[in-house]
Protein backbone atom coordinates (compact mmCIF):
# COMPACT_ATOMS: atom_id res chain seq x y z
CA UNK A 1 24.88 11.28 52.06
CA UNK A 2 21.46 9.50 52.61
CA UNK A 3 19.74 7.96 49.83
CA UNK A 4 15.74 7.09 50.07
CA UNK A 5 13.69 5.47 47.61
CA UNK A 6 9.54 4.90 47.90
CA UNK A 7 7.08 3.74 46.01
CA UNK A 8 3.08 5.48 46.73
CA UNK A 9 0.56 3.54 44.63
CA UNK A 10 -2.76 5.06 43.93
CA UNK A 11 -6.09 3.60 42.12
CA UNK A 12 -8.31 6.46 41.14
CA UNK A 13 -12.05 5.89 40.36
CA UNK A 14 -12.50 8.49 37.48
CA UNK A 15 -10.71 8.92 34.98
CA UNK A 16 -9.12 12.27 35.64
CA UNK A 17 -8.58 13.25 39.07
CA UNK A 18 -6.30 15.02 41.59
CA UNK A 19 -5.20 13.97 44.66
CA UNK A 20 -3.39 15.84 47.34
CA UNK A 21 -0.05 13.69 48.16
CA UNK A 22 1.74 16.68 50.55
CA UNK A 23 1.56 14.60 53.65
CA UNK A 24 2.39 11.28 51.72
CA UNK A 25 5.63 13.08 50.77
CA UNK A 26 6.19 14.22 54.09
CA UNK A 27 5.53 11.04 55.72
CA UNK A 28 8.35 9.76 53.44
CA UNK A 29 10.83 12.50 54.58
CA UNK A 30 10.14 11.96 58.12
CA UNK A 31 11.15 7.86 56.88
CA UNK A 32 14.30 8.98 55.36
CA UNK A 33 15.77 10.95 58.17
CA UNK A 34 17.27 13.74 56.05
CA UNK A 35 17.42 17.20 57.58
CA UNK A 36 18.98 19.02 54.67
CA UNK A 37 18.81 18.10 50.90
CA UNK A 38 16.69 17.23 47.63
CA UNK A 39 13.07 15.07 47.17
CA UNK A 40 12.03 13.95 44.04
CA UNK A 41 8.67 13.46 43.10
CA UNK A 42 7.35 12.18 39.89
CA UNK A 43 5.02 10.37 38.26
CA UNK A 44 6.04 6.58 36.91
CA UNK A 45 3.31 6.73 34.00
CA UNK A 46 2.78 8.50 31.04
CA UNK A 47 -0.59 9.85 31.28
CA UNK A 48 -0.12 10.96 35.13
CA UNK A 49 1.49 13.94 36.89
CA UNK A 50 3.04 15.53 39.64
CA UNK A 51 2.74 19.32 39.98
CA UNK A 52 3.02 21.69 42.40
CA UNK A 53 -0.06 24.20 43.17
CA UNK A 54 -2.75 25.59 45.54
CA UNK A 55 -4.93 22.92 46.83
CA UNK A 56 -8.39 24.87 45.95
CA UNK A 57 -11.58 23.04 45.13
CA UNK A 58 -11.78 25.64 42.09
CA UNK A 59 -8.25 25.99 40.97
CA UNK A 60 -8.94 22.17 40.13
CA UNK A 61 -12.35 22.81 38.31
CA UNK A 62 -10.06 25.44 36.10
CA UNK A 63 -7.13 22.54 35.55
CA UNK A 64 -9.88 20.39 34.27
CA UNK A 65 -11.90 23.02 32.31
CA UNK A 66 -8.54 24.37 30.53
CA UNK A 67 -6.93 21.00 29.76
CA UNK A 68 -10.30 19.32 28.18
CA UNK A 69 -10.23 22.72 26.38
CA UNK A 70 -6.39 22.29 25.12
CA UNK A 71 -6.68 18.09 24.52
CA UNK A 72 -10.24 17.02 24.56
CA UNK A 73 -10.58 13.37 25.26
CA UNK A 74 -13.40 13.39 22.78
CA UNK A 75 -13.90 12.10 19.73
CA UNK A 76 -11.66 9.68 20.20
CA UNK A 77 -10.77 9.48 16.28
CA UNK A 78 -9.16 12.83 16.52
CA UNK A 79 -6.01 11.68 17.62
CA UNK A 80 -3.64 9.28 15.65
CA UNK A 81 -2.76 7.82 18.93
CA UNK A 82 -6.25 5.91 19.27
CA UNK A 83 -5.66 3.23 16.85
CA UNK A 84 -5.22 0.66 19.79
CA UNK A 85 -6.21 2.94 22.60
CA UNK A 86 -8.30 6.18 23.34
CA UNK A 87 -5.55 7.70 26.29
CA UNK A 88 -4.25 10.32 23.68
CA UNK A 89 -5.61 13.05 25.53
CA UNK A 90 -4.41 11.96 28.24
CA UNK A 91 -0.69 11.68 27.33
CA UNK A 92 -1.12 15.21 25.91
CA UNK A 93 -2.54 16.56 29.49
CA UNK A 94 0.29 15.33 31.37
CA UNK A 95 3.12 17.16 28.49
CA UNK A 96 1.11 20.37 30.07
CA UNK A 97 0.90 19.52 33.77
CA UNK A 98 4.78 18.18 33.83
CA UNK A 99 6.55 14.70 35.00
CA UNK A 100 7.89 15.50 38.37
CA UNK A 101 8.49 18.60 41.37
CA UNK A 102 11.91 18.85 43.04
CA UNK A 103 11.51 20.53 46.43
CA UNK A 104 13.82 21.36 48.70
CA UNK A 105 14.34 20.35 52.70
CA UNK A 106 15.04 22.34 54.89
CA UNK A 107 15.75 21.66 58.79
CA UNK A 108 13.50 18.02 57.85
CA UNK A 109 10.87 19.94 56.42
CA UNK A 110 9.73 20.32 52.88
CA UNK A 111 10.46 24.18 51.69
CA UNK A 112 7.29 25.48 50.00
CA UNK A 113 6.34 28.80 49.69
CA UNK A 114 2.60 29.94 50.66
CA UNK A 115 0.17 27.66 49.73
CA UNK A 116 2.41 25.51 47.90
CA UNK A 117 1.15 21.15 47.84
CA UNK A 118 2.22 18.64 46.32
CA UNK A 119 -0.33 16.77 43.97
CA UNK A 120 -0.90 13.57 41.43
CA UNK A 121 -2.93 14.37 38.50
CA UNK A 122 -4.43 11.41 36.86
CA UNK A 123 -5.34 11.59 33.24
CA UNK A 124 -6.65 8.11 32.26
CA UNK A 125 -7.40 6.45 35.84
CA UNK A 126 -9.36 3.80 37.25
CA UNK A 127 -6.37 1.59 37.49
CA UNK A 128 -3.15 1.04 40.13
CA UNK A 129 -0.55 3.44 39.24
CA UNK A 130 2.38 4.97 40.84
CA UNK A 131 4.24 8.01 42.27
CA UNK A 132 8.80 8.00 43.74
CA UNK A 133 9.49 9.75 45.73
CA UNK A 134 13.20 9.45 45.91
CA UNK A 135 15.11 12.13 48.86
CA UNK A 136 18.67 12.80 48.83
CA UNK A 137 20.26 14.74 51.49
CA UNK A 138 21.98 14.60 54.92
């Protein structure tokens, strides 16, 4: 069995924001040479994601509409957390949006049903963080 490990580093320039890492992933898979097998995907910080969804200019508007609505990053002094920092929010956004997607490959190519992308949601940018991608497989 094949083992592949990668690190993708991104440094947003809002705070919040989404970015489309599909054909990252699948440059990664092409790297790795597996045909058949697992990839991993997930995010190495606390107040980031990786989810799986419809990449639709919208759709994102929505994300960011319903999760301000569910964790509000303001005031800051409504959270317990923000005694040293004022990420709260943020830490709450990504319990909702998830850690990581497992997908499938399939004849080299990642399995995804219609519409299905890959993306990193960042909750408290504007600083380096990172994404592994980690494939298993033959």
């Amino acid at each position: 069995m094949k083992s592949y490990r990668k690190e993708l580093w991104f440094n947003t320039t809002s705070r919040r924001e989404y970015i489309n890492i599909t054909r990252h992933v699948e440059e990664c898979l092409a790297e790795s040479g597996v045909k058949e097998g697992l990839v991993l995907v997930n995010a190495m910080h606390i107040t980031a994601s990786v989810f799986i969804n419809d990449d639709e200019s919208g759709l994102h508007s929505d994300f960011e509409k319903w999760l301000e609505k569910l964790a509000p990053e303001k005031p800051h002094s409504q959270y317990a957390h923000n005694g040293f920092e004022d990420n709260a929010d943020a830490h709450l956004k990504r319990q909702v949006m998830g850690r990581e997607v497992v997908v499938a490959i399939t004849n080299g190519k990642l399995d995804f049903g219609p519409w299905e992308q890959i993306f990193y949601g960042e909750f408290d940018g504007k600083r380096r963080k990172r994404v592994l991608v980690k494939i298993i497989g033959e």
